[in-house]
C-alpha atoms as a PDB file:
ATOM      1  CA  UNK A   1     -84.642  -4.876 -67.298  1.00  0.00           C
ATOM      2  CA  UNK A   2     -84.647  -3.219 -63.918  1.00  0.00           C
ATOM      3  CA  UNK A   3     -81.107  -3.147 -63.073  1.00  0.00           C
ATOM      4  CA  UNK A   4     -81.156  -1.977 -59.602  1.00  0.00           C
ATOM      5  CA  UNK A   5     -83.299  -4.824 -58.911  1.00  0.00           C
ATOM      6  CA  UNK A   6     -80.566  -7.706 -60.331  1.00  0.00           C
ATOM      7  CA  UNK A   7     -77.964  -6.032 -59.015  1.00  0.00           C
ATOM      8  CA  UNK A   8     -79.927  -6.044 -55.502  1.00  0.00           C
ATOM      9  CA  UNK A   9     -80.703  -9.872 -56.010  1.00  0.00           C
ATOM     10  CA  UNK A  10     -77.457 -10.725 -56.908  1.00  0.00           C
ATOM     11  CA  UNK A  11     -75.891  -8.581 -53.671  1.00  0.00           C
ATOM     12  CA  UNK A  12     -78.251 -10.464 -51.558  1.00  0.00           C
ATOM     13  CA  UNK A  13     -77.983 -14.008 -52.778  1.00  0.00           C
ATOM     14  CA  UNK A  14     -74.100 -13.618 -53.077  1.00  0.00           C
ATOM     15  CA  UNK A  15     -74.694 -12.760 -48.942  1.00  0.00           C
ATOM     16  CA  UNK A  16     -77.390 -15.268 -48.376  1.00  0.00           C
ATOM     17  CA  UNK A  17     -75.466 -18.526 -50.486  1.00  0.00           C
ATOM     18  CA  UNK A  18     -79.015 -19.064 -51.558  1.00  0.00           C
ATOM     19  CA  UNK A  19     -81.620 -18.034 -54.040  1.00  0.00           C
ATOM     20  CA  UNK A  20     -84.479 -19.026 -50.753  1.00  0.00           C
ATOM     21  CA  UNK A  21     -82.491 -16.696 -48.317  1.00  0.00           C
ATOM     22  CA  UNK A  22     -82.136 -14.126 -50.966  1.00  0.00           C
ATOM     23  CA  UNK A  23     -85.726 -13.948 -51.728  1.00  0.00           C
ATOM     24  CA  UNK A  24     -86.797 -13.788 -47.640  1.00  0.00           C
ATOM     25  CA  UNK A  25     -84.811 -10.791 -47.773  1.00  0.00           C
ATOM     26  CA  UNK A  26     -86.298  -8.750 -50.515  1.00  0.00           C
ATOM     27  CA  UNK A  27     -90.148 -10.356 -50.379  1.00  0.00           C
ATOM     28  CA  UNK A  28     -89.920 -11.728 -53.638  1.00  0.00           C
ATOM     29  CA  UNK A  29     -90.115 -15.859 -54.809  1.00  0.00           C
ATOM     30  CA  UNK A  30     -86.651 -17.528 -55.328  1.00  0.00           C
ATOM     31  CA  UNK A  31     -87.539 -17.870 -58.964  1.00  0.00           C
ATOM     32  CA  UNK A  32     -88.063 -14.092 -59.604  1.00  0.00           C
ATOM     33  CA  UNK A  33     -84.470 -13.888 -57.436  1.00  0.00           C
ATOM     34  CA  UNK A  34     -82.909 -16.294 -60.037  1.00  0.00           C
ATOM     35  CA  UNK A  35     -84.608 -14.387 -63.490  1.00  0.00           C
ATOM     36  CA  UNK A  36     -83.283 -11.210 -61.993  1.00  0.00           C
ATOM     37  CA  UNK A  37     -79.809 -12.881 -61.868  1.00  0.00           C
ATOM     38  CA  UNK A  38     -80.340 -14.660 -65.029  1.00  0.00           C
ATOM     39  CA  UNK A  39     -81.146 -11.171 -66.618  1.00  0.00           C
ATOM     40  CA  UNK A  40     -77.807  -9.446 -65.183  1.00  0.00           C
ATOM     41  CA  UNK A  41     -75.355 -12.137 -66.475  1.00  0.00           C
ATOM     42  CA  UNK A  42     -77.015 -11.628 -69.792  1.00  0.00           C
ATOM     43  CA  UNK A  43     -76.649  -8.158 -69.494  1.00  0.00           C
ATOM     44  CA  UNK A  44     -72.929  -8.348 -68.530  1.00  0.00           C
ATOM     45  CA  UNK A  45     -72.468 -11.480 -70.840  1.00  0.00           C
ATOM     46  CA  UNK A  46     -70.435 -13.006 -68.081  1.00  0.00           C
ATOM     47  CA  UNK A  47     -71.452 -15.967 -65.408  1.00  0.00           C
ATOM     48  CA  UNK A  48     -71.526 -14.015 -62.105  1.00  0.00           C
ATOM     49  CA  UNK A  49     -72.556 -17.277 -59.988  1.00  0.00           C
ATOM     50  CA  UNK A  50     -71.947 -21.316 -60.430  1.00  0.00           C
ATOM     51  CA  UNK A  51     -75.275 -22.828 -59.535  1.00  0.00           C
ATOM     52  CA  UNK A  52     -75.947 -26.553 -58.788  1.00  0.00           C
ATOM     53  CA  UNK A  53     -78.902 -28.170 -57.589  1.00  0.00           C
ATOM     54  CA  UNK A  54     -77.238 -28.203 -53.968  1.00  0.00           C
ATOM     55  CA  UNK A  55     -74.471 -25.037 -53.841  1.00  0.00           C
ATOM     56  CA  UNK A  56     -74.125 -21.277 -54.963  1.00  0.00           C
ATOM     57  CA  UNK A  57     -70.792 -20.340 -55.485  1.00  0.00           C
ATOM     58  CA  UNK A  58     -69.398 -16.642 -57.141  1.00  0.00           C
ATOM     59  CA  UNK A  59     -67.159 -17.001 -59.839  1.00  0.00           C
ATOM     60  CA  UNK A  60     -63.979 -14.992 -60.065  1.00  0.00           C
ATOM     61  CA  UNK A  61     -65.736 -12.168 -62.213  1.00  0.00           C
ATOM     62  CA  UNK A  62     -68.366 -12.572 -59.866  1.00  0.00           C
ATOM     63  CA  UNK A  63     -66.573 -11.948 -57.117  1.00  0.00           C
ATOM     64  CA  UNK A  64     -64.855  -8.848 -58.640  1.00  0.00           C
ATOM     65  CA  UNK A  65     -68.052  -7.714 -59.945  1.00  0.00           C
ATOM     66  CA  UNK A  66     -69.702  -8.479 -56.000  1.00  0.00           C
ATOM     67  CA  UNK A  67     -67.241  -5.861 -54.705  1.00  0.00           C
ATOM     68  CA  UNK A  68     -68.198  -2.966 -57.290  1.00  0.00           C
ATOM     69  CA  UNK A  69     -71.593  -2.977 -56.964  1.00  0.00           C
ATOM     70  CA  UNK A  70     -71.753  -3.956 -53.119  1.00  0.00           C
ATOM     71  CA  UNK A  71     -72.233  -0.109 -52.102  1.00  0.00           C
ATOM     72  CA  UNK A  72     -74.926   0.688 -54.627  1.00  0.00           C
ATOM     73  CA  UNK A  73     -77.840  -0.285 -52.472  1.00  0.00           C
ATOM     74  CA  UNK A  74     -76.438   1.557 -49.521  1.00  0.00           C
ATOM     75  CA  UNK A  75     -75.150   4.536 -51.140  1.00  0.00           C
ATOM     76  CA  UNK A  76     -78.940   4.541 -52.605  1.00  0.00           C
ATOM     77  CA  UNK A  77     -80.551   4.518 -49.108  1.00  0.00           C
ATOM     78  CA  UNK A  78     -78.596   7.276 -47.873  1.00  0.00           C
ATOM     79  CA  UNK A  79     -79.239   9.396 -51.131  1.00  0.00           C
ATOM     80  CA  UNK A  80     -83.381   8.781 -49.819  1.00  0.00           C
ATOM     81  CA  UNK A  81     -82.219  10.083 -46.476  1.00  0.00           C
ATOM     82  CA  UNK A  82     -79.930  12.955 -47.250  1.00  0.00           C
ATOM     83  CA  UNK A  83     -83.085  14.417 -49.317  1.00  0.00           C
ATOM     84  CA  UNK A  84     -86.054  13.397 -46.548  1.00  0.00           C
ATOM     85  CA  UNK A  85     -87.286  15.025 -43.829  1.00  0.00           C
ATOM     86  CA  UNK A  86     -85.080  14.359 -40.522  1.00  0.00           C
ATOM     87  CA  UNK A  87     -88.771  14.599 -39.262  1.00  0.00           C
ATOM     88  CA  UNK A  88     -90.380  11.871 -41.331  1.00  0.00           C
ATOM     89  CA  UNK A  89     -91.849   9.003 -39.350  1.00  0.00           C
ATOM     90  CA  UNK A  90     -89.015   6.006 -38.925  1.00  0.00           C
ATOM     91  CA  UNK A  91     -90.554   3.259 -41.178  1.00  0.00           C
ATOM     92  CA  UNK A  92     -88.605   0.165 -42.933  1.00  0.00           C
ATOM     93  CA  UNK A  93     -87.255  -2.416 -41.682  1.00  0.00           C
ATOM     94  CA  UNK A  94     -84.264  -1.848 -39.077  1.00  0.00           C
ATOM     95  CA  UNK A  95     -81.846  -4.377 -38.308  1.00  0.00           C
ATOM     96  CA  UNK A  96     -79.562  -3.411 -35.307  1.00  0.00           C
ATOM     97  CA  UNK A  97     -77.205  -5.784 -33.872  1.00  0.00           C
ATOM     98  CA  UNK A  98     -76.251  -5.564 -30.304  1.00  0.00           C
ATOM     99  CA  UNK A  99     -73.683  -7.763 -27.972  1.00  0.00           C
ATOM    100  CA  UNK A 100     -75.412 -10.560 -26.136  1.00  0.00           C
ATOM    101  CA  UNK A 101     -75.858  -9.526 -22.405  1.00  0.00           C
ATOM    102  CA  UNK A 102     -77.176  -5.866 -23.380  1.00  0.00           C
ATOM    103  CA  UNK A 103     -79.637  -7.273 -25.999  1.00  0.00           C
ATOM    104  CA  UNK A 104     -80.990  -9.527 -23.992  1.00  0.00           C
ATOM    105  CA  UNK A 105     -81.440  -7.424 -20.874  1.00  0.00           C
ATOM    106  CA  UNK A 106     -81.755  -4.557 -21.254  1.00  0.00           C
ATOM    107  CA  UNK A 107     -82.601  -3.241 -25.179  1.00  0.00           C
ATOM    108  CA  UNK A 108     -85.032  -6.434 -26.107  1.00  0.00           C
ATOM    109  CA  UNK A 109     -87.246  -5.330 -23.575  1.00  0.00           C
ATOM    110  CA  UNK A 110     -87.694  -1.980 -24.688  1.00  0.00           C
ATOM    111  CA  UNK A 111     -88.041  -2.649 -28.455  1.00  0.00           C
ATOM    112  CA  UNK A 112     -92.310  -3.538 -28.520  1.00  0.00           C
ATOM    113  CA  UNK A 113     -93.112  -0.190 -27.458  1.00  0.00           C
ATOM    114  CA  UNK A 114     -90.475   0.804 -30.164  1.00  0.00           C
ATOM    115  CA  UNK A 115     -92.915  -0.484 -32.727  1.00  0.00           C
ATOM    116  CA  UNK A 116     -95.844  -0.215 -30.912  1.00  0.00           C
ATOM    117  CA  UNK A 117     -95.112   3.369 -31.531  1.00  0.00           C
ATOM    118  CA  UNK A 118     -93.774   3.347 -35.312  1.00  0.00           C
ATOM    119  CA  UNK A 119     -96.223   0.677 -36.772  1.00  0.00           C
ATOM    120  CA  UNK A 120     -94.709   0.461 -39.896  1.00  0.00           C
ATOM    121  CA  UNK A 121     -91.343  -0.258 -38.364  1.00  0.00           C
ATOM    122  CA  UNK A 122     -90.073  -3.740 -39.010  1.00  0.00           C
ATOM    123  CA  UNK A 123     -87.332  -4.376 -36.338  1.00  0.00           C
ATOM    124  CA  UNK A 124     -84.691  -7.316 -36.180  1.00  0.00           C
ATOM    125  CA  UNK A 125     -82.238  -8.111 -33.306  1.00  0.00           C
ATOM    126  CA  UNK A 126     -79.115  -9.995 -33.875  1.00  0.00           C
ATOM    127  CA  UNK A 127     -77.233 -10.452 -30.623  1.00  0.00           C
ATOM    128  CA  UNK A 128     -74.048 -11.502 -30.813  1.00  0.00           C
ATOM    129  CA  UNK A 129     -70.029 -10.359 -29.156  1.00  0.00           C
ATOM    130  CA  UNK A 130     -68.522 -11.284 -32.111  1.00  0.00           C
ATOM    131  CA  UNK A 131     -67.387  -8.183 -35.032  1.00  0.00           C
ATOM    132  CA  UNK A 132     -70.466  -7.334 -37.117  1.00  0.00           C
ATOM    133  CA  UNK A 133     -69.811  -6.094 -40.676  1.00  0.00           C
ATOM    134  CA  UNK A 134     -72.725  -3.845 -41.292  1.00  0.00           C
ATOM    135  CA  UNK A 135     -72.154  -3.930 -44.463  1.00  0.00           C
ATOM    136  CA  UNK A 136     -71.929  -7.407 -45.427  1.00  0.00           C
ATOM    137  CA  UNK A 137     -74.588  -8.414 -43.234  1.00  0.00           C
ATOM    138  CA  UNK A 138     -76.954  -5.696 -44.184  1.00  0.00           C
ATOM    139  CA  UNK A 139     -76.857  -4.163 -40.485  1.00  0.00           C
ATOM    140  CA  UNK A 140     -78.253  -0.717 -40.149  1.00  0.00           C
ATOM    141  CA  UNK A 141     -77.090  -0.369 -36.609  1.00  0.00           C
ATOM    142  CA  UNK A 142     -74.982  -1.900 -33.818  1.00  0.00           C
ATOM    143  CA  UNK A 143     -75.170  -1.454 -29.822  1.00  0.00           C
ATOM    144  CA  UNK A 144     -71.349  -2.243 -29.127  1.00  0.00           C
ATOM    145  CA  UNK A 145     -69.431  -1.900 -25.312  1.00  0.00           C
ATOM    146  CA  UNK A 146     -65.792  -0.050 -25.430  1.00  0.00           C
ATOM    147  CA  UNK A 147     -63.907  -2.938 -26.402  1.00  0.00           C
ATOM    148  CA  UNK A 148     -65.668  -4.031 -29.870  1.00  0.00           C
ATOM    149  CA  UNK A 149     -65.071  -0.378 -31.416  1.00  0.00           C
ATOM    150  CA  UNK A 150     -63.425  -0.348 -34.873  1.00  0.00           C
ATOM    151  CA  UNK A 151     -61.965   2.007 -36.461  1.00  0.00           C
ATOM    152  CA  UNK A 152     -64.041   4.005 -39.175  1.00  0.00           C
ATOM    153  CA  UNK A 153     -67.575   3.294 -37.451  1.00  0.00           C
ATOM    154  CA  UNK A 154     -69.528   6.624 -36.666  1.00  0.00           C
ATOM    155  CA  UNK A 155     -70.044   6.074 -32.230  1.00  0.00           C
ATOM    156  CA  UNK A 156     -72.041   7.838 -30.151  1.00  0.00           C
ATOM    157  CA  UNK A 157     -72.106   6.708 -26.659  1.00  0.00           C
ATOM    158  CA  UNK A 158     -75.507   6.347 -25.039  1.00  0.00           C
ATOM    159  CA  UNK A 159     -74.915   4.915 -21.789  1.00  0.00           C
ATOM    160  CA  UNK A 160     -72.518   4.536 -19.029  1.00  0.00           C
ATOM    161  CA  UNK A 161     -73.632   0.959 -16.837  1.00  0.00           C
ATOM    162  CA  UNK A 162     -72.540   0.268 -13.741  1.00  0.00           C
ATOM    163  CA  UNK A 163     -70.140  -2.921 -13.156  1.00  0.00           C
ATOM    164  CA  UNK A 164     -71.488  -4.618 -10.073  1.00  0.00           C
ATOM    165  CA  UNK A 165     -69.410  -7.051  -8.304  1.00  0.00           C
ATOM    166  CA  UNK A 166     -71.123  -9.393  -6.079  1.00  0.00           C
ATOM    167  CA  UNK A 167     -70.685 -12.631  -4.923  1.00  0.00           C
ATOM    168  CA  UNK A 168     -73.583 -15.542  -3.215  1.00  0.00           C
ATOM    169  CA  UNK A 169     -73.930 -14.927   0.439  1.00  0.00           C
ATOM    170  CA  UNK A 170     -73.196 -18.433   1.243  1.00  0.00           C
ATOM    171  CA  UNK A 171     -69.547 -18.291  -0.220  1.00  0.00           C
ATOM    172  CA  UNK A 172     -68.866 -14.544   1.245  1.00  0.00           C
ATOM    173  CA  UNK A 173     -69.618 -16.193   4.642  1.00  0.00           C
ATOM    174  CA  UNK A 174     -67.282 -18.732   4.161  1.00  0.00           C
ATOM    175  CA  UNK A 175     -64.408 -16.743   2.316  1.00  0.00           C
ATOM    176  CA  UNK A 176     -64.549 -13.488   3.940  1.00  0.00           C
ATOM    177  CA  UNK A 177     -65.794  -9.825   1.798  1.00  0.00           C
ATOM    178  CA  UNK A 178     -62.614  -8.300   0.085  1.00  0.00           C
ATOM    179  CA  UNK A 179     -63.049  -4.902   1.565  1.00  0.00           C
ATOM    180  CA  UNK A 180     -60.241  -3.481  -1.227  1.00  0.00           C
ATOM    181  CA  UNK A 181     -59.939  -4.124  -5.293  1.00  0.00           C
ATOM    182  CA  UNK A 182     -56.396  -5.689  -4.610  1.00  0.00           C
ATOM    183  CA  UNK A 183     -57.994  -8.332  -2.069  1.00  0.00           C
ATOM    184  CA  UNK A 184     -59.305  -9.670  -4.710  1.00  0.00           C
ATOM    185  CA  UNK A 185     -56.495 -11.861  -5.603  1.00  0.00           C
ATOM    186  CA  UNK A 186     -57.134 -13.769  -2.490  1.00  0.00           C
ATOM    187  CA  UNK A 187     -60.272 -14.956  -3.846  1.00  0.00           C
ATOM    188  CA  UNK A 188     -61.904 -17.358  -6.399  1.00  0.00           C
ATOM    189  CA  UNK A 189     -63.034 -15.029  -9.313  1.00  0.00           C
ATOM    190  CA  UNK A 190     -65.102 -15.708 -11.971  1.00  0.00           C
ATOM    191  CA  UNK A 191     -63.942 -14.129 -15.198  1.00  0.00           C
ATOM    192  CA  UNK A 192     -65.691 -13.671 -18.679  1.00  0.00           C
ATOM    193  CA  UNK A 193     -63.318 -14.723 -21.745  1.00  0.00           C
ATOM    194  CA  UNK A 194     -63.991 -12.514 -24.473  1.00  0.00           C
ATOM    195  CA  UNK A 195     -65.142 -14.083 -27.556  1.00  0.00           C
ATOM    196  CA  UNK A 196     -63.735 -11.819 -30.168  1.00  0.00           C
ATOM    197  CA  UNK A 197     -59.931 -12.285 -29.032  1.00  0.00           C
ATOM    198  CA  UNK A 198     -59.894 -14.909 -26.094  1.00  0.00           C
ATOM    199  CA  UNK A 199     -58.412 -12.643 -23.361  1.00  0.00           C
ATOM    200  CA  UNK A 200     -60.447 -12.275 -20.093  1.00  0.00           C
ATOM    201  CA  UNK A 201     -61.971  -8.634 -19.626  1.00  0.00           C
ATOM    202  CA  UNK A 202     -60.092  -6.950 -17.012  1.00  0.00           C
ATOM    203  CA  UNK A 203     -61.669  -5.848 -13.624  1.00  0.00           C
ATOM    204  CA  UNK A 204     -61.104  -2.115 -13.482  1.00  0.00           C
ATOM    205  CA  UNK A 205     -61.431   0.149 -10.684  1.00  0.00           C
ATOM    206  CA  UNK A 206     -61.091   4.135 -10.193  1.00  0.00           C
ATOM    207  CA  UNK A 207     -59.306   5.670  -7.212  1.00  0.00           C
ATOM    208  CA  UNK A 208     -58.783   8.960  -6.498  1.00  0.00           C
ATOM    209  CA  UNK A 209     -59.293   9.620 -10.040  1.00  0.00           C
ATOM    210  CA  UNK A 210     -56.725   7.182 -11.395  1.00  0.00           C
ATOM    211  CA  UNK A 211     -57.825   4.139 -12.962  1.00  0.00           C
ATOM    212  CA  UNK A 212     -56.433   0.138 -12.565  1.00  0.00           C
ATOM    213  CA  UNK A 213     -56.500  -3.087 -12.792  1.00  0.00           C
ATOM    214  CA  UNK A 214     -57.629  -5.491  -9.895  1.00  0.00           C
ATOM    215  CA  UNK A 215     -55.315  -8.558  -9.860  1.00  0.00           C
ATOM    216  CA  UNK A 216     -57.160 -11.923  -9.897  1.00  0.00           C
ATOM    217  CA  UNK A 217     -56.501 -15.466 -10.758  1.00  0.00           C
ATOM    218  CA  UNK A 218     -59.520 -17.186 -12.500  1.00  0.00           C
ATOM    219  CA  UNK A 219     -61.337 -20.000 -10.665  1.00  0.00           C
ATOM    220  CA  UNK A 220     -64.150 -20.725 -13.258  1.00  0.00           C
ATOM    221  CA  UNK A 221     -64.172 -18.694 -16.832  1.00  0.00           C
ATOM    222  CA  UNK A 222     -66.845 -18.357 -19.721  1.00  0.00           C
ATOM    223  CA  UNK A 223     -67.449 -16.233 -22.266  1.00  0.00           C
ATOM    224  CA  UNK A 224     -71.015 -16.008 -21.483  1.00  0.00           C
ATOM    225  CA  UNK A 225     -72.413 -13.836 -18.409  1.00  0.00           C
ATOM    226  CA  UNK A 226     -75.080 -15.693 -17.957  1.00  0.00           C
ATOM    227  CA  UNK A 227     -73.358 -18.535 -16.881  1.00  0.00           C
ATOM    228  CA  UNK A 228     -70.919 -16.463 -14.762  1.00  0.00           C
ATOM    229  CA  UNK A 229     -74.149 -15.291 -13.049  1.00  0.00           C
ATOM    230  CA  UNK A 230     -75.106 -19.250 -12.437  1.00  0.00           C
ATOM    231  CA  UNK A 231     -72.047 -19.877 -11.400  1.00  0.00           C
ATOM    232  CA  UNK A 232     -71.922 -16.793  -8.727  1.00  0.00           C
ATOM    233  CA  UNK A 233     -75.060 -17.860  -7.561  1.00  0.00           C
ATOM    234  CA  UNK A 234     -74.033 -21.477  -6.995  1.00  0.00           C
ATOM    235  CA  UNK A 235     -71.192 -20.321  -4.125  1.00  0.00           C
ATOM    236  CA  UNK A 236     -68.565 -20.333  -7.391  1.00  0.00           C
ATOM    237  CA  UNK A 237     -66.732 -17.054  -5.955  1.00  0.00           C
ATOM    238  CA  UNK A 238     -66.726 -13.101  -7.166  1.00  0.00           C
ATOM    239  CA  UNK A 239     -67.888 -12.092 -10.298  1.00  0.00           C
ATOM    240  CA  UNK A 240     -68.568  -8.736 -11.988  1.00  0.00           C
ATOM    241  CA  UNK A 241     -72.155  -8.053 -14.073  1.00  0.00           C
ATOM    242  CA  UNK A 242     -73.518  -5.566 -15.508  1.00  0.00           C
ATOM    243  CA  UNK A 243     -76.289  -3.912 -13.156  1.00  0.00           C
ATOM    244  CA  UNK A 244     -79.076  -4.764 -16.037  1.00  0.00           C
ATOM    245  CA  UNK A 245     -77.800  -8.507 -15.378  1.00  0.00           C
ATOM    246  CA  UNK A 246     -77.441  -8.259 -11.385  1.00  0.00           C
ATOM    247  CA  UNK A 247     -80.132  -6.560 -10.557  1.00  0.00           C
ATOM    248  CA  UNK A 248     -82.930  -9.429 -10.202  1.00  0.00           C
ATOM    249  CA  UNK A 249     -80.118 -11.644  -8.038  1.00  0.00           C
ATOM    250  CA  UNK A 250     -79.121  -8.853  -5.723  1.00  0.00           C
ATOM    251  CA  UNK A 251     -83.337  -8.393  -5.473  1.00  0.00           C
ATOM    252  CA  UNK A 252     -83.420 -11.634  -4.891  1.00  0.00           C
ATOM    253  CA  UNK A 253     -81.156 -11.848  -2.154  1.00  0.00           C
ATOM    254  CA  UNK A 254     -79.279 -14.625  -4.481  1.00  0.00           C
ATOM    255  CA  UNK A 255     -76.262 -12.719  -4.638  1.00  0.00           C
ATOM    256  CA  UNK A 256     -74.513  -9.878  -2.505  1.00  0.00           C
ATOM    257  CA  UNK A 257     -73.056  -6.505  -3.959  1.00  0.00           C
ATOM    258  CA  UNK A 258     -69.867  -5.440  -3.127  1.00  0.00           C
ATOM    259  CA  UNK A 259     -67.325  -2.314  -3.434  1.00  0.00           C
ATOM    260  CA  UNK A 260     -70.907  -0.468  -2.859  1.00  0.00           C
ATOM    261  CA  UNK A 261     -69.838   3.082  -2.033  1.00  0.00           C
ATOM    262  CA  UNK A 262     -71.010   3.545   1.596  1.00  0.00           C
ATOM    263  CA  UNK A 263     -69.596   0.964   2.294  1.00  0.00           C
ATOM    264  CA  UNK A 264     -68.304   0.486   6.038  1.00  0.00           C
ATOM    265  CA  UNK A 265     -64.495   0.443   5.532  1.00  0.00           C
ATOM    266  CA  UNK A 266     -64.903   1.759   2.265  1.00  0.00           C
ATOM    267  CA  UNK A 267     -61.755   2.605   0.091  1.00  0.00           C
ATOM    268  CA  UNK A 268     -63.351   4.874  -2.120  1.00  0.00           C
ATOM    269  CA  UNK A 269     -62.460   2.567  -5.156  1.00  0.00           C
ATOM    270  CA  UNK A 270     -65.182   2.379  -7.761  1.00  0.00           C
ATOM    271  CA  UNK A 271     -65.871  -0.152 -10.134  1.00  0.00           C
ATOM    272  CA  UNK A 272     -65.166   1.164 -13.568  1.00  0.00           C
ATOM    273  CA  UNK A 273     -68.703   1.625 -15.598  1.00  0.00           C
ATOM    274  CA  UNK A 274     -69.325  -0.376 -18.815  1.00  0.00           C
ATOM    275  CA  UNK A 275     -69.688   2.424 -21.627  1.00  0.00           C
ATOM    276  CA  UNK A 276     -71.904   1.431 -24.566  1.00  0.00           C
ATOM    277  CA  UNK A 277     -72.694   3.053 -28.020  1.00  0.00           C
ATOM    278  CA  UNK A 278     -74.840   3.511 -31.013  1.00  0.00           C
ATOM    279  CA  UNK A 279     -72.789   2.858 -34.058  1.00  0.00           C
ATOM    280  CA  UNK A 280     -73.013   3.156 -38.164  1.00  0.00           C
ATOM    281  CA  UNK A 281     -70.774   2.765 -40.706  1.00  0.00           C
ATOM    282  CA  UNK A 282     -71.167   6.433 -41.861  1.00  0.00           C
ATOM    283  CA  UNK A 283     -73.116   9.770 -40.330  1.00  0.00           C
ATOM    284  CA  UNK A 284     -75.610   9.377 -43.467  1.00  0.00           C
ATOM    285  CA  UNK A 285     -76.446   6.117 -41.850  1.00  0.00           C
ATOM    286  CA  UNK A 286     -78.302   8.390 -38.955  1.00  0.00           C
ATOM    287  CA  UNK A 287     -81.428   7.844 -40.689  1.00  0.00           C
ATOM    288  CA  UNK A 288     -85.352   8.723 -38.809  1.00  0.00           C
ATOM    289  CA  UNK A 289     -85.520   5.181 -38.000  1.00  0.00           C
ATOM    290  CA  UNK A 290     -81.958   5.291 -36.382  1.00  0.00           C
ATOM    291  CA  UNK A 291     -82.269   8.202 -34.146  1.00  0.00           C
ATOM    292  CA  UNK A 292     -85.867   7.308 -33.311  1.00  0.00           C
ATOM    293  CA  UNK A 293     -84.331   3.724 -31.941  1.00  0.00           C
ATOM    294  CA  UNK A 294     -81.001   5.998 -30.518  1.00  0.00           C
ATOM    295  CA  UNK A 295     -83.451   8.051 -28.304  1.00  0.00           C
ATOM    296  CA  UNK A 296     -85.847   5.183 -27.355  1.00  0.00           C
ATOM    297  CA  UNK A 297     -82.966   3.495 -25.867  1.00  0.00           C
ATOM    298  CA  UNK A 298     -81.613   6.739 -23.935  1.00  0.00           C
ATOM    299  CA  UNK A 299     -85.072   7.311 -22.334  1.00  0.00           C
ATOM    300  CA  UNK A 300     -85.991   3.425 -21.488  1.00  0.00           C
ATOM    301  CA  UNK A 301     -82.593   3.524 -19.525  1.00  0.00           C
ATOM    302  CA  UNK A 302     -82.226   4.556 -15.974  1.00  0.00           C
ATOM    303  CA  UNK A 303     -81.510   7.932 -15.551  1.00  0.00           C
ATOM    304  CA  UNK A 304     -78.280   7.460 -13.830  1.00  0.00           C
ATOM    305  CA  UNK A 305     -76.915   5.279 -16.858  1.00  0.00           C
ATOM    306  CA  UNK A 306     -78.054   7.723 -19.495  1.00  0.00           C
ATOM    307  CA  UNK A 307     -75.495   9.586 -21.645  1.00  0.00           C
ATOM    308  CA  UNK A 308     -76.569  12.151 -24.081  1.00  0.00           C
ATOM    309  CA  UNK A 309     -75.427  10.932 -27.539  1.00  0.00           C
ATOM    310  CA  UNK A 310     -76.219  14.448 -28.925  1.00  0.00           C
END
């Protein structure tokens, strides 16, 4: 019996809750899944997982056994790594997760020449604001912003976006242009809710080195920035994007920028940039395939957003 291979099955199918998803995974049938598993309770001489014709359950030894030999397929990988090349072409199959408004703007776009470049790269993109357990869900790499940082990942910032705030022409002509972070409060804003603990995102400025707060009073809220963007667009009031996210409505002429420095009456307050960075659960996690995907991102970036993550 190959025992690394049932205990791989049954880490995957306990994740999965199914032999079918199990077996996608790894490239195998569901019925070699299921021998392999078959094979490791004989080996133990314990049931590790109830099985019907319609649910997958873990038993209690099953469970306990689950978290003892969870690490054994990562602790494997990085073994491979700590003993190959930092060189070696990235190859495998990389599965980064990244929150939703980055992902889709700005890093899905630069991931075919990613493989176009590393052939035998498999790539997969989860995009999602909620925690990601890298572990649990088999996650090689995250793209996080500030606020979804956890204690005991491995961070390296790559890039420093600008916030833009801008509102639609149409309701700037009829509400005036807040010429100062604190007139803000006089206007409808449009706030994201963040998903992973409900609270809006604050609207932060920098003044003569000092940073704060604006004070505003949601008018329309989401926790999606695409929809703020609609909104905006639709003469909602003042929201705040990322530049990857503003950039084709300001083109456009669809919405208006403001807080730009230049600006005539200028107060020298800045919008506060959104930082974002590469994490892993541990520095042995900085496999080929990792860096090669840390430095593609750095140099598909605009050079004024680009932070060297070293």
């Amino acid at each position: 019996m190959n025992i690394l291979q049932s205990i791989r099955s049954f880490i995957r199918t306990a994740d999965a809750g199914s032999l079918a998803a199990a077996a996608r995974t790894l490239g195998v049938s569901p019925a070699a899944v299921g021998q392999n598993i078959a094979r490791l309770e004989a080996h133990l001489g314990v049931r590790l997982l109830n099985r019907t014709t319609r649910t997958l359950a873990l038993t209690e030894r099953g469970a306990l056994y689950l978290a003892q030999v969870r690490h054994i397929e990562r602790d494997l990988q990085r073994a491979q790594a700590a003993v190959t090349d930092l060189d070696a072409t990235p190859e495998g199959r990389l599965r980064m997760a990244s929150s939703t408004a980055f992902g889709r703007h700005a890093l899905a776009p630069l991931l075919p020449s990613l493989q176009a470049r590393f052939r035998r790269l498999a790539i997969e993109l989860l995009l999602t604001d909620r925690s990601v357990d890298h572990a649990h869900e088999d996650v090689d790499v995250s793209i996080r912003i500030e606020p979804q940082l956890e204690e005991g990942l491995v961070a390296r910032p790559i890039a420093q976006v600008p916030f833009v705030f801008c509102a639609a022409p149409s309701y700037l002509a009829r509400a005036g242009i807040p010429l100062t972070p604190e007139a803000l409060r006089e206007h409808r804003c449009l706030l994201l809710r963040y998903p992973l603990d409900g609270r809006y995102l604050p609207w932060g400025f920098v003044r003569d080195g000092m940073r704060f707060d604006a004070e505003v009073a949601p008018a329309l809220v989401s926790d999606d920035i695409d929809a703020l963007a609609a909104m905006a667009v639709a003469g909602g009031g003042i929201t705040r994007l990322a530049a990857f996210v503003a950039a084709p409505y300001l083109a456009r002429g669809e919405l208006q920028a403001l807080f730009e420095p230049g600006d005539a009456e200028s107060t020298q307050a800045s919008p506060e940039p959104m930082r974002l960075f590469l994490c892993v659960s541990d520095r042995r996690d900085l496999t080929p395939k990792v860096r090669a995907l840390m430095q593609h991102i750095i140099e598909g970036l605009p050079p004024a957003w680009r932070v060297d993550a070293g």
